[in-house]
PDB file of N, CA and C in Angstrom:
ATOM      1  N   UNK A   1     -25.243 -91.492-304.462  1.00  0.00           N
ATOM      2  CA  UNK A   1     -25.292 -90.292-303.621  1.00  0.00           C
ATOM      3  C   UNK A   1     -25.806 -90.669-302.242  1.00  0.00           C
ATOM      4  N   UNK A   2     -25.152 -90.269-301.147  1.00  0.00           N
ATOM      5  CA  UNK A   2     -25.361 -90.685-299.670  1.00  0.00           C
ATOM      6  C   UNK A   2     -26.066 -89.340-299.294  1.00  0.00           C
ATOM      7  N   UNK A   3     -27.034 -90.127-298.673  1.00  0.00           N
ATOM      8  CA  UNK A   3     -28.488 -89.084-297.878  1.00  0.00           C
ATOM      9  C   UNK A   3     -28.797 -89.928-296.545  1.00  0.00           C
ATOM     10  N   UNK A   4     -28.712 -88.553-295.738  1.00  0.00           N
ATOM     11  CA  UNK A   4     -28.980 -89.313-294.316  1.00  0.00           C
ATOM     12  C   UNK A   4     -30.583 -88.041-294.074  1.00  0.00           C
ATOM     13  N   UNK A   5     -31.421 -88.677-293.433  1.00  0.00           N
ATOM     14  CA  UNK A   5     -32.601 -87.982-293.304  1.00  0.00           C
ATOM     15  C   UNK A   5     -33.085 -88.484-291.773  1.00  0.00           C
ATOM     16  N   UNK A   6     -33.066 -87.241-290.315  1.00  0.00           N
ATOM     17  CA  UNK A   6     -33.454 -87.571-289.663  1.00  0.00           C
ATOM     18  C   UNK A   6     -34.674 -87.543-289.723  1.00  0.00           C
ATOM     19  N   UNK A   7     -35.447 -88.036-288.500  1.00  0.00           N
ATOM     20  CA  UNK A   7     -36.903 -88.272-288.227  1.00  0.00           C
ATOM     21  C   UNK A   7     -36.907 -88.207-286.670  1.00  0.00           C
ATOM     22  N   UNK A   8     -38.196 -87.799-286.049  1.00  0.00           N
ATOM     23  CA  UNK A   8     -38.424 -88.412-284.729  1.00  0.00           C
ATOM     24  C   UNK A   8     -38.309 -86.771-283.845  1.00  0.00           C
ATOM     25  N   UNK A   9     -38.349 -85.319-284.045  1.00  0.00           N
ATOM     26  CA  UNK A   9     -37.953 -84.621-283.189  1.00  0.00           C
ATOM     27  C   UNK A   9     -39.255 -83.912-283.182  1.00  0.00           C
ATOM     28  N   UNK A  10     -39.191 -83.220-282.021  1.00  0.00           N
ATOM     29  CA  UNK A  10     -40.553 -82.470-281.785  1.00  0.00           C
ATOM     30  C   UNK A  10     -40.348 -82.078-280.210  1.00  0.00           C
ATOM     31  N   UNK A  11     -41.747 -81.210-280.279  1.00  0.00           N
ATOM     32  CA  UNK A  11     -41.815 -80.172-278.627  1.00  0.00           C
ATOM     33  C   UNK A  11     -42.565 -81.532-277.644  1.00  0.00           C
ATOM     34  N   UNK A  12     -41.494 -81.827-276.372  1.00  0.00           N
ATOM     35  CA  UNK A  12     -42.354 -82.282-275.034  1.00  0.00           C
ATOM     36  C   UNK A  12     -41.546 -81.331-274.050  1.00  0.00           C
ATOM     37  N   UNK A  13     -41.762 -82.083-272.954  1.00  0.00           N
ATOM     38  CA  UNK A  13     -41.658 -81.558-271.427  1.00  0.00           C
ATOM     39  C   UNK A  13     -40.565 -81.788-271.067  1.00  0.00           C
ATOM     40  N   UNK A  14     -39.872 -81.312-270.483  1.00  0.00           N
ATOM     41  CA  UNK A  14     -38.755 -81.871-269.198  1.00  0.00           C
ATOM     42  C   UNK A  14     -39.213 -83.463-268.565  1.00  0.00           C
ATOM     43  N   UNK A  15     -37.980 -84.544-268.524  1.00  0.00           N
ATOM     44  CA  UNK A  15     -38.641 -85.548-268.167  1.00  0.00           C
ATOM     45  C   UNK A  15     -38.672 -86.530-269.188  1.00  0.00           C
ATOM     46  N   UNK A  16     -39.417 -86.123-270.188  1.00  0.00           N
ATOM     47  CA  UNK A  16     -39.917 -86.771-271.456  1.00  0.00           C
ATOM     48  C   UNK A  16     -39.051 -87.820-272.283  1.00  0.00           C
ATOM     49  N   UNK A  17     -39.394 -88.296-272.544  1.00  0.00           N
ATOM     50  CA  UNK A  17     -38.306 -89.271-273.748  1.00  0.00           C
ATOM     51  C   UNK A  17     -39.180 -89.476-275.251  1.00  0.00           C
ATOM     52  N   UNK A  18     -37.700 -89.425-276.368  1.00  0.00           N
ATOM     53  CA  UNK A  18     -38.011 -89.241-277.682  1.00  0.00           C
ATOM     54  C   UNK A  18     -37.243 -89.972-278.331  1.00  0.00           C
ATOM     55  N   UNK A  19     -37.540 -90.609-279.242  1.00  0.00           N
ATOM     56  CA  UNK A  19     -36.144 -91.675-280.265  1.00  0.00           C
ATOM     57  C   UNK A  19     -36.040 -90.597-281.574  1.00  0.00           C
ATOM     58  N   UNK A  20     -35.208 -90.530-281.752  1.00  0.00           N
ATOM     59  CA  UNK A  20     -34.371 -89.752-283.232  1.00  0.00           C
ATOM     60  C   UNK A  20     -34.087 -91.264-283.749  1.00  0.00           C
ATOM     61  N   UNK A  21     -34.715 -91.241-285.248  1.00  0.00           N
ATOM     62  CA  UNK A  21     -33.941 -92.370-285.766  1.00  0.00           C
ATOM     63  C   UNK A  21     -33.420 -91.801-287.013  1.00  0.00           C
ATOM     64  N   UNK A  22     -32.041 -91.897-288.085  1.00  0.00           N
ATOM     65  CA  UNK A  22     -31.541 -91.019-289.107  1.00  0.00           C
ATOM     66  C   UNK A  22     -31.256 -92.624-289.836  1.00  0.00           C
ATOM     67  N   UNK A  23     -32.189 -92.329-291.189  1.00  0.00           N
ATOM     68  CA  UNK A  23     -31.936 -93.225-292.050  1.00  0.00           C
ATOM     69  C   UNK A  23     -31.221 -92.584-293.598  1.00  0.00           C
ATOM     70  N   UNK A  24     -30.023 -93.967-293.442  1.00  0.00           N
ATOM     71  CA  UNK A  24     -29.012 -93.498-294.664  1.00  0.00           C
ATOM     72  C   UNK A  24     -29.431 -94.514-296.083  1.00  0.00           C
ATOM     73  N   UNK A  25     -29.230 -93.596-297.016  1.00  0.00           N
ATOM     74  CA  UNK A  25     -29.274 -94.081-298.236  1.00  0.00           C
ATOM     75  C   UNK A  25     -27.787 -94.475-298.701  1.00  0.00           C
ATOM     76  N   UNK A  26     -27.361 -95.370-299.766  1.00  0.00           N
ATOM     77  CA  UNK A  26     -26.090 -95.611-299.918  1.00  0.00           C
ATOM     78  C   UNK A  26     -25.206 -96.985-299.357  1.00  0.00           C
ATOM     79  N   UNK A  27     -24.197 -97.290-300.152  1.00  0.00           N
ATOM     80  CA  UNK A  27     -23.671 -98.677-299.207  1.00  0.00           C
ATOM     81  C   UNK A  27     -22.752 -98.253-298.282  1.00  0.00           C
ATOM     82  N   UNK A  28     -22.727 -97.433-297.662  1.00  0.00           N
ATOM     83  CA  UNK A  28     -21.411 -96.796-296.868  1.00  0.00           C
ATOM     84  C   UNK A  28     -22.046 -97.165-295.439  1.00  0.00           C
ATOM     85  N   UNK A  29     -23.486 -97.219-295.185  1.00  0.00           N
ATOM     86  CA  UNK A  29     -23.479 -97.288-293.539  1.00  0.00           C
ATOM     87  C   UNK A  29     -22.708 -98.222-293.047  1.00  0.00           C
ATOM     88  N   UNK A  30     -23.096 -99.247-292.868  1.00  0.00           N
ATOM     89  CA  UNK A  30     -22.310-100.559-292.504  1.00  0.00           C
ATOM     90  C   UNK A  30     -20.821-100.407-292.166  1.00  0.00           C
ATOM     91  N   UNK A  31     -20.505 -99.955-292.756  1.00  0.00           N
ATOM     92  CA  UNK A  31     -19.265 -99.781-292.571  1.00  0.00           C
ATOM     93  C   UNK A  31     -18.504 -98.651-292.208  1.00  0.00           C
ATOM     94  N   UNK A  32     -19.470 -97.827-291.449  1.00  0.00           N
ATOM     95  CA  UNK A  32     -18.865 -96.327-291.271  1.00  0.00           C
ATOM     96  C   UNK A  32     -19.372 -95.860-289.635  1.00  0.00           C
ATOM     97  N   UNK A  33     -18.377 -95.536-288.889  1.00  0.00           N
ATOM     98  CA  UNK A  33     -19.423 -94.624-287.882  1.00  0.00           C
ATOM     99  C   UNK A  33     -20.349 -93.634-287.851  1.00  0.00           C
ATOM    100  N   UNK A  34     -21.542 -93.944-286.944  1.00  0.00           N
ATOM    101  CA  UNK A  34     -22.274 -93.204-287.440  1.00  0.00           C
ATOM    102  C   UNK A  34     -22.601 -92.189-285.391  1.00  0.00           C
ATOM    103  N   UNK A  35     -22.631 -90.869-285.975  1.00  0.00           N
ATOM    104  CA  UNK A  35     -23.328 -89.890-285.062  1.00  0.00           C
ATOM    105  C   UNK A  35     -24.154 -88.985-284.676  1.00  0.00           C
ATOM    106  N   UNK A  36     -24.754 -88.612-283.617  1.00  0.00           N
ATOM    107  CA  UNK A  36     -25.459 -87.546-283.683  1.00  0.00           C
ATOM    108  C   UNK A  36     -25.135 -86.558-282.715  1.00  0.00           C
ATOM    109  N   UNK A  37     -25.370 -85.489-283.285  1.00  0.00           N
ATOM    110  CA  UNK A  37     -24.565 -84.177-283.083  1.00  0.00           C
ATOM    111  C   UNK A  37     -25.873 -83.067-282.577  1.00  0.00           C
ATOM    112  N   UNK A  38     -25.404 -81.958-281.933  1.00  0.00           N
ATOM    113  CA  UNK A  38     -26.359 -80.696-281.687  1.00  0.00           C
ATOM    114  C   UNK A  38     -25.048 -79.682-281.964  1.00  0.00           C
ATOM    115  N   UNK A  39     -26.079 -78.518-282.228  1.00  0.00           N
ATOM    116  CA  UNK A  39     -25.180 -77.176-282.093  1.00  0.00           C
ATOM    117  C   UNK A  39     -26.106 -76.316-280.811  1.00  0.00           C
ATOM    118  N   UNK A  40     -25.334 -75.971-280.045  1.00  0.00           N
ATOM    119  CA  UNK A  40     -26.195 -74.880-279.098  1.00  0.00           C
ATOM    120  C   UNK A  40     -25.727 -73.452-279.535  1.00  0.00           C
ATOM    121  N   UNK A  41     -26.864 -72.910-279.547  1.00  0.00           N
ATOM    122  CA  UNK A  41     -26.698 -71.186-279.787  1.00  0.00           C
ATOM    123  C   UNK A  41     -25.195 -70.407-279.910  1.00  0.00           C
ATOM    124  N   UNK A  42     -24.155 -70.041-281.004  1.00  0.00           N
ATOM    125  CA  UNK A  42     -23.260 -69.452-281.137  1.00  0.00           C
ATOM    126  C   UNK A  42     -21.903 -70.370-280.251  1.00  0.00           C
ATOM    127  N   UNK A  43     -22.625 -71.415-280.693  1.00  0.00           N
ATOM    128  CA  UNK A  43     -21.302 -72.924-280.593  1.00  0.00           C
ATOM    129  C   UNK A  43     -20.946 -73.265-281.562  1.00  0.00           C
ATOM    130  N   UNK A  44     -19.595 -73.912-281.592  1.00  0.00           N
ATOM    131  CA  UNK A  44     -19.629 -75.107-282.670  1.00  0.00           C
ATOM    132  C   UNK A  44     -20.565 -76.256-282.578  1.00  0.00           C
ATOM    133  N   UNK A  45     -20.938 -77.032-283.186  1.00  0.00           N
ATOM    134  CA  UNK A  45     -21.335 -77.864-283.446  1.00  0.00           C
ATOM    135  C   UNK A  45     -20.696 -79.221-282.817  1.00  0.00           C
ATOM    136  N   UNK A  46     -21.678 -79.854-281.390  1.00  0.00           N
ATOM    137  CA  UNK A  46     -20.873 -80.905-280.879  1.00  0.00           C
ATOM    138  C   UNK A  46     -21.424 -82.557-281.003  1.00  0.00           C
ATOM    139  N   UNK A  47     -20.619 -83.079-280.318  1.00  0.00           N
ATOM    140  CA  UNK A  47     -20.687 -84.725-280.229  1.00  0.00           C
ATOM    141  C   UNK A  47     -21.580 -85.092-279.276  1.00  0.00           C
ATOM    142  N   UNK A  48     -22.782 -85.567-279.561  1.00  0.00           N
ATOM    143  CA  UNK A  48     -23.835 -86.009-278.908  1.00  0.00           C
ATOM    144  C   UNK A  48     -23.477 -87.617-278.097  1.00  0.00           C
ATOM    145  N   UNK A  49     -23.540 -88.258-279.587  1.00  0.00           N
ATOM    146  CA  UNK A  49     -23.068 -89.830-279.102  1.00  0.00           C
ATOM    147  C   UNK A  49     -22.303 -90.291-280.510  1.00  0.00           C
ATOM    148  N   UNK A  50     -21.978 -91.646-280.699  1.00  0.00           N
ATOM    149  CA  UNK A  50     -21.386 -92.473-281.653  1.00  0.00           C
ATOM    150  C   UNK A  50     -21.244 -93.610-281.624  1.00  0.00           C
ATOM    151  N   UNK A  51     -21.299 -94.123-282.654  1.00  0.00           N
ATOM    152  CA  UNK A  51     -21.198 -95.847-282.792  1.00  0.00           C
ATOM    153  C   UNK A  51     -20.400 -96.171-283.428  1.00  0.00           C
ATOM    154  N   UNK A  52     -19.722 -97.446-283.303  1.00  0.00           N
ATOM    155  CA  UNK A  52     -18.660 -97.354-284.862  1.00  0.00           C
ATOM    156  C   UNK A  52     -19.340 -98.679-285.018  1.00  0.00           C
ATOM    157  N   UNK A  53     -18.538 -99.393-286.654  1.00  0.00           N
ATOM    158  CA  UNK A  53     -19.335-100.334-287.076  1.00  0.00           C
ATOM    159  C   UNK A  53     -19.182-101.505-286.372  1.00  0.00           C
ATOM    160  N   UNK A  54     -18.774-101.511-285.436  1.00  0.00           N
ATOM    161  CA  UNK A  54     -18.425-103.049-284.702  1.00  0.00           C
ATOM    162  C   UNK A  54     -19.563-102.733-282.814  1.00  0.00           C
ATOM    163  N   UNK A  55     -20.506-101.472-283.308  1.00  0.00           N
ATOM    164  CA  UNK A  55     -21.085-101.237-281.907  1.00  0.00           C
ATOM    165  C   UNK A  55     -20.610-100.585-280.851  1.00  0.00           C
ATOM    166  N   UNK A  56     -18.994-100.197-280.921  1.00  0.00           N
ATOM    167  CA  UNK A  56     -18.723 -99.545-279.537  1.00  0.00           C
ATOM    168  C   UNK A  56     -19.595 -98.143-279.859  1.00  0.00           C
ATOM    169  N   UNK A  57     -19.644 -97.385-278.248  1.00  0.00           N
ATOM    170  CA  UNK A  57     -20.352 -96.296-278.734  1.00  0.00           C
ATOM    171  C   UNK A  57     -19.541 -95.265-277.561  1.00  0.00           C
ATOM    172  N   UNK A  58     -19.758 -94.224-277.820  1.00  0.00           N
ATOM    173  CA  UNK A  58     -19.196 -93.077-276.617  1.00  0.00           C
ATOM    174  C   UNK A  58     -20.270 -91.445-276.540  1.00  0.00           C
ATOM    175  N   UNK A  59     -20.008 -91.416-275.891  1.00  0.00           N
ATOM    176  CA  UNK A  59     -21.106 -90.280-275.294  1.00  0.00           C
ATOM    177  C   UNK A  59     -20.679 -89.074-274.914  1.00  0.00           C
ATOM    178  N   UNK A  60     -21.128 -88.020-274.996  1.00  0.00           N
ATOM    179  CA  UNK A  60     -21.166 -86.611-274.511  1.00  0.00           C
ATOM    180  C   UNK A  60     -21.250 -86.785-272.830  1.00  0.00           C
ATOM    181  N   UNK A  61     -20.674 -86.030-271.785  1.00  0.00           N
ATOM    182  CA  UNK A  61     -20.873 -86.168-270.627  1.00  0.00           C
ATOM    183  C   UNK A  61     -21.940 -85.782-270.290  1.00  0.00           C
ATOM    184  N   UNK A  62     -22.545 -84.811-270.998  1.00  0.00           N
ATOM    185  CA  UNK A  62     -24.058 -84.234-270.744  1.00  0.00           C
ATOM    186  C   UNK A  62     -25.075 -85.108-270.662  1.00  0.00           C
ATOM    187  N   UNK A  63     -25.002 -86.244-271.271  1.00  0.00           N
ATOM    188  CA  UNK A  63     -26.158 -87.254-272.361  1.00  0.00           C
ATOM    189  C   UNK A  63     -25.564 -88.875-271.642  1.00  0.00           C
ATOM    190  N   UNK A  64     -24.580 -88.705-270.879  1.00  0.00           N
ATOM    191  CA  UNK A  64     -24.511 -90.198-270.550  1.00  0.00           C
ATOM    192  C   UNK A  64     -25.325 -90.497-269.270  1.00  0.00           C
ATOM    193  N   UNK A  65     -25.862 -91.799-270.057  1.00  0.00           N
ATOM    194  CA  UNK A  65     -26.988 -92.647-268.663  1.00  0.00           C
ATOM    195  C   UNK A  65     -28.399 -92.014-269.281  1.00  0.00           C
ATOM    196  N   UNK A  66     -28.439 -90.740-270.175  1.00  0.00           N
ATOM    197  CA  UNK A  66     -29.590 -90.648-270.333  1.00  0.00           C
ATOM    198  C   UNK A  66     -30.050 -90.316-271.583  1.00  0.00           C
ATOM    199  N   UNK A  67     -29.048 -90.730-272.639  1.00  0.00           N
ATOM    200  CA  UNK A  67     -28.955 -91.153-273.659  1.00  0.00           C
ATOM    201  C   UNK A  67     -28.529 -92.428-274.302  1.00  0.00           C
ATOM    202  N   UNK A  68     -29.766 -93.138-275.475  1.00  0.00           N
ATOM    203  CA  UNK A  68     -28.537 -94.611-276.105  1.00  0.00           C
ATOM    204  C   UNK A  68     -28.463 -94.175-277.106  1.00  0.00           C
ATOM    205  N   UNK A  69     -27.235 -94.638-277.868  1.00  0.00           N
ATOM    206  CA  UNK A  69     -27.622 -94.803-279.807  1.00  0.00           C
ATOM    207  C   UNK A  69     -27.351 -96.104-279.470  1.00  0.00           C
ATOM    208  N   UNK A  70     -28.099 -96.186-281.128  1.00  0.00           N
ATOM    209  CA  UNK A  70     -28.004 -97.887-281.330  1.00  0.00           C
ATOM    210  C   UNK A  70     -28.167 -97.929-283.063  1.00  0.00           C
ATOM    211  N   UNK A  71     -27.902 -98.841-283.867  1.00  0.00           N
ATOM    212  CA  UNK A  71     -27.533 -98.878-285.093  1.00  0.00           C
ATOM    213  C   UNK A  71     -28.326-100.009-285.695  1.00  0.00           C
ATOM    214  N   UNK A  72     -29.438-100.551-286.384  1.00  0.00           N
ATOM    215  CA  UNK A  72     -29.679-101.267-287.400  1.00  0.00           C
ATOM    216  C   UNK A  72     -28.490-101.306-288.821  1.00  0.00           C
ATOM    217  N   UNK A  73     -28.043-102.121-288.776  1.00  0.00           N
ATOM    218  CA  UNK A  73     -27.529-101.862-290.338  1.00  0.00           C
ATOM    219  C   UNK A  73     -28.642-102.941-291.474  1.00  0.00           C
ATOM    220  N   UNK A  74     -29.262-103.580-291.003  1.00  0.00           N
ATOM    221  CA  UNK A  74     -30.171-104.300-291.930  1.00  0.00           C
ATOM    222  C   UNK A  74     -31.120-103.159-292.946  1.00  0.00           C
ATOM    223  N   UNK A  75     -31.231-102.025-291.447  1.00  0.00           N
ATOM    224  CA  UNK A  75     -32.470-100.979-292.066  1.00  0.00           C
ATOM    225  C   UNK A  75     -31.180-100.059-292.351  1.00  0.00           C
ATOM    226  N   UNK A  76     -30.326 -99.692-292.479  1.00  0.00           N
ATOM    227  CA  UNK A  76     -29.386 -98.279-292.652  1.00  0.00           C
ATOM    228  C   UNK A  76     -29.783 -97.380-291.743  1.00  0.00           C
ATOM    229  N   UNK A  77     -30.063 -97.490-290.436  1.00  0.00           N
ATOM    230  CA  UNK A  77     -30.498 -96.691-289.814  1.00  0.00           C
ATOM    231  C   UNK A  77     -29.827 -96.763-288.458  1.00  0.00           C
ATOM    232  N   UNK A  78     -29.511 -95.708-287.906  1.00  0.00           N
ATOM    233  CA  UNK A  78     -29.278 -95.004-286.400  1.00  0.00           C
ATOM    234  C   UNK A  78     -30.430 -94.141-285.728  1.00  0.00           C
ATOM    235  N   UNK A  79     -30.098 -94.570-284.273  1.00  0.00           N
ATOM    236  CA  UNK A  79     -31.102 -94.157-283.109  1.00  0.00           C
ATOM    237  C   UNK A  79     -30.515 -93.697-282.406  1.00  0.00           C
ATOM    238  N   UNK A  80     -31.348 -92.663-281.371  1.00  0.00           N
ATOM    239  CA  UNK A  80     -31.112 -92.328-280.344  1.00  0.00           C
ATOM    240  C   UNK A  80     -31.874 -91.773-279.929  1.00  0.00           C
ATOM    241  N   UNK A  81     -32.019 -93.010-278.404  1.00  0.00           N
ATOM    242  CA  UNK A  81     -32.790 -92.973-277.681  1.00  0.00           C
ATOM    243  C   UNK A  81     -32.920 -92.097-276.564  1.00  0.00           C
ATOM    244  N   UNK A  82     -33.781 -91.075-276.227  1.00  0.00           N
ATOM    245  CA  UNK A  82     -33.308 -89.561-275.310  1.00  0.00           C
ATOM    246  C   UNK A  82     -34.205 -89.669-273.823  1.00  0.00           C
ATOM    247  N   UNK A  83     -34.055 -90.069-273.251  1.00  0.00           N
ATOM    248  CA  UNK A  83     -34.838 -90.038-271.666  1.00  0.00           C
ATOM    249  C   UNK A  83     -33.918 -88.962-270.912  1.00  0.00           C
ATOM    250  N   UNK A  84     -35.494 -88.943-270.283  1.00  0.00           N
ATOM    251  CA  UNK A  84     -35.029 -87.864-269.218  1.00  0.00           C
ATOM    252  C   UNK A  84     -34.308 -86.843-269.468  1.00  0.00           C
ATOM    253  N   UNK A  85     -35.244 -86.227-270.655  1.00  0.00           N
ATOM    254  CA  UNK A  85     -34.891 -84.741-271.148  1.00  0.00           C
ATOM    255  C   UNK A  85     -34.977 -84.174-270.408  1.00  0.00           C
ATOM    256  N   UNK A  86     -34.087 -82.752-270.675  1.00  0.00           N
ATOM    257  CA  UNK A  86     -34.242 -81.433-269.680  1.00  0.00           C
ATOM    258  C   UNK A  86     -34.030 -80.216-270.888  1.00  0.00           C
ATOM    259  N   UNK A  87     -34.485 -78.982-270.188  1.00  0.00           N
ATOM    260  CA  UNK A  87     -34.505 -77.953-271.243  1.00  0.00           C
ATOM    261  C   UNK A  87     -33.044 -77.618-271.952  1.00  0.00           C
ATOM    262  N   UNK A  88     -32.120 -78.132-271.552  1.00  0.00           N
ATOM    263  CA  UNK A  88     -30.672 -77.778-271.992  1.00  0.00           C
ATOM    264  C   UNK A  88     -30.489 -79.025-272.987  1.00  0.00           C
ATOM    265  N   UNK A  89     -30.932 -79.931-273.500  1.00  0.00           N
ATOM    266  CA  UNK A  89     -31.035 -80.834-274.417  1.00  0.00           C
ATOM    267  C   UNK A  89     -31.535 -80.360-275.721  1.00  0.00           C
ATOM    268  N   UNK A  90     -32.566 -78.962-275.690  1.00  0.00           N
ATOM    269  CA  UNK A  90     -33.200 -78.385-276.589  1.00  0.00           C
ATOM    270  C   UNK A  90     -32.301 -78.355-278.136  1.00  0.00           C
ATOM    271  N   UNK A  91     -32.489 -78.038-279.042  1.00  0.00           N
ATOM    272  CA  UNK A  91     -31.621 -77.962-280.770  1.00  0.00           C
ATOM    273  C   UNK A  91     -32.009 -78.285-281.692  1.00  0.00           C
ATOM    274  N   UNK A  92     -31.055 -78.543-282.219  1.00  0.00           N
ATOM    275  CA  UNK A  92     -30.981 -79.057-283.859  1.00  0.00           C
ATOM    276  C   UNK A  92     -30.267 -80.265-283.300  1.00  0.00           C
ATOM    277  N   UNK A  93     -30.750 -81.383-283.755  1.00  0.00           N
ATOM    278  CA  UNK A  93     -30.154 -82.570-283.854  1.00  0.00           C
ATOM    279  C   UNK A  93     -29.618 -82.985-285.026  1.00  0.00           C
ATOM    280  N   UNK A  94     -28.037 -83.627-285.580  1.00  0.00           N
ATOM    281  CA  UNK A  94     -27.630 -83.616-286.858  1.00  0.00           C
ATOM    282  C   UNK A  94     -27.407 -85.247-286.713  1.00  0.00           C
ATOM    283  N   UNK A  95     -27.835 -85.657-287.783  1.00  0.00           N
ATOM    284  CA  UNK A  95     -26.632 -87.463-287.736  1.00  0.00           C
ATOM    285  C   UNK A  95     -25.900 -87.424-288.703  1.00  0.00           C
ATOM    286  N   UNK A  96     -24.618 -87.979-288.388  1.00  0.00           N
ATOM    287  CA  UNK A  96     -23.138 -87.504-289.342  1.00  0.00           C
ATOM    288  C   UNK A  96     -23.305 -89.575-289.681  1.00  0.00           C
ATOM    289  N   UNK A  97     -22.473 -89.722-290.970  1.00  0.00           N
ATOM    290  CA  UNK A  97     -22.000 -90.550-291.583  1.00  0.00           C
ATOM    291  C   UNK A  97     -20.811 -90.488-292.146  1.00  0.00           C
ATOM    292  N   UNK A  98     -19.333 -90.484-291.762  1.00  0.00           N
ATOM    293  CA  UNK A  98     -18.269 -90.067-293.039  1.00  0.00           C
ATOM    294  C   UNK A  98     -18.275 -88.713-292.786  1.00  0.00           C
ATOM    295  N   UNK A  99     -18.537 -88.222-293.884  1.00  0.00           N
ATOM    296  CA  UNK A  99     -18.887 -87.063-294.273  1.00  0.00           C
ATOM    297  C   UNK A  99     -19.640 -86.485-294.821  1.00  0.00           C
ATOM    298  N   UNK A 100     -20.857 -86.962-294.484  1.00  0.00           N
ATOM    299  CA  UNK A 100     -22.014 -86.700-294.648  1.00  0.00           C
ATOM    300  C   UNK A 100     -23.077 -86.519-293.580  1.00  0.00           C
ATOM    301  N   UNK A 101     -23.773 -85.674-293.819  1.00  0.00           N
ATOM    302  CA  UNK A 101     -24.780 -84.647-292.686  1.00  0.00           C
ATOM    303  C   UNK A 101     -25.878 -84.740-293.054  1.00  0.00           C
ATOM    304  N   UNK A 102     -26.857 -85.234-292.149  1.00  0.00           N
ATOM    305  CA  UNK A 102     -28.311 -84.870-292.220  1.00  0.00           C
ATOM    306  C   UNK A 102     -29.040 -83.422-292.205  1.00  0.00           C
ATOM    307  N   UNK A 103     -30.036 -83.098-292.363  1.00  0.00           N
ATOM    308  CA  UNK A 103     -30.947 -81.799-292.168  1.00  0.00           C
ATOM    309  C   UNK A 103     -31.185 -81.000-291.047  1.00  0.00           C
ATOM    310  N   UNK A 104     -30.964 -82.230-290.493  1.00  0.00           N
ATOM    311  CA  UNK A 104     -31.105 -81.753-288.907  1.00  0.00           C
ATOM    312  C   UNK A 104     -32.576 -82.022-288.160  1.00  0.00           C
ATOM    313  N   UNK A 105     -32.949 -82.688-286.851  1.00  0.00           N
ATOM    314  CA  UNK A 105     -34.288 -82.546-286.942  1.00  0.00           C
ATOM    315  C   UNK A 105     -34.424 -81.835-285.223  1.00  0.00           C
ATOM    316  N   UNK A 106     -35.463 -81.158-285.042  1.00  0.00           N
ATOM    317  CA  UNK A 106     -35.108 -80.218-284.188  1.00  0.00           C
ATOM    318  C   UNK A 106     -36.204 -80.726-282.994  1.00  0.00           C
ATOM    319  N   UNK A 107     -35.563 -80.737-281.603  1.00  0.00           N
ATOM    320  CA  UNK A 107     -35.798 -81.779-280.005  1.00  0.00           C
ATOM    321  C   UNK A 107     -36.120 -79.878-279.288  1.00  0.00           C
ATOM    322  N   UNK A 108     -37.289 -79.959-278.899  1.00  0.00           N
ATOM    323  CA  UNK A 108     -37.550 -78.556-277.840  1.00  0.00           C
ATOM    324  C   UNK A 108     -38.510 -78.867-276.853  1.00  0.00           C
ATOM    325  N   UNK A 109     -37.744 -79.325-275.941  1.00  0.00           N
ATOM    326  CA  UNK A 109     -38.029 -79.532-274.149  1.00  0.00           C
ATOM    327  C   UNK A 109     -38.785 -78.147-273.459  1.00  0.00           C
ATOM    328  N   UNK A 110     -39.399 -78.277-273.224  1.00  0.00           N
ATOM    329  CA  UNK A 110     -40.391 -77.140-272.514  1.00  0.00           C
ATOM    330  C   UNK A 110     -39.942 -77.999-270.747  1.00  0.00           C
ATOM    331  N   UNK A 111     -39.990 -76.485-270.023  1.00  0.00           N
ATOM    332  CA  UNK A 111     -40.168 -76.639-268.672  1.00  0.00           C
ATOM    333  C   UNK A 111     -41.488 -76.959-268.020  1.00  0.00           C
TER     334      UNK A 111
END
């Protein structure tokens, strides 16, 4: 059974920087792209960033230059690294595997 469990979210400031790291259970990481996602208020649910298993990665236009992911596969784990937050970054943060979804862990930027 594949379990992805983020970690790492919480209340700072505008400015601020935070790492989300989402660790997967299962032999599927390695070999799967992995992402992290937000939903904003009475949205669908969008594309933050992504990695695939060979490292390329692509970005949300919102989040580029001031967002990284980055991928351990030794640990089963994905990052993302968030500088230079602003209050419109605020959510639910999700990390996708396949087809599989984390809990969500929730990033709230204060002005």
């Amino acid at each position: 059974q594949v379990q992805l469990v983020e970690t790492g979210g919480g209340l700072l400031q505008a400015g601020g920087t935070l790492r989300l790291s989402c660790a997967a259970s299962g032999r599927f990481f390695s070999s799967n792209t992995m992402g992290w996602y937000r939903q904003p208020p009475g949205k669908e649910r969008e594309l933050v960033a992504a990695i695939t298993s060979c490292g390329s990665t692509n970005y949300a236009d919102a989040v580029k230059r001031r967002f990284t992911i980055s991928r351990d596969n030794a640990k089963n784990t994905v990052y993302l690294q968030m500088n230079t937050l602003k209050n419109g970054d605020t959510d639910v943060y999700y990390c996708r595997g396949g087809i599989h979804w984390g809990q969500g862990t929730q990033v709230t930027v204060s002005s």
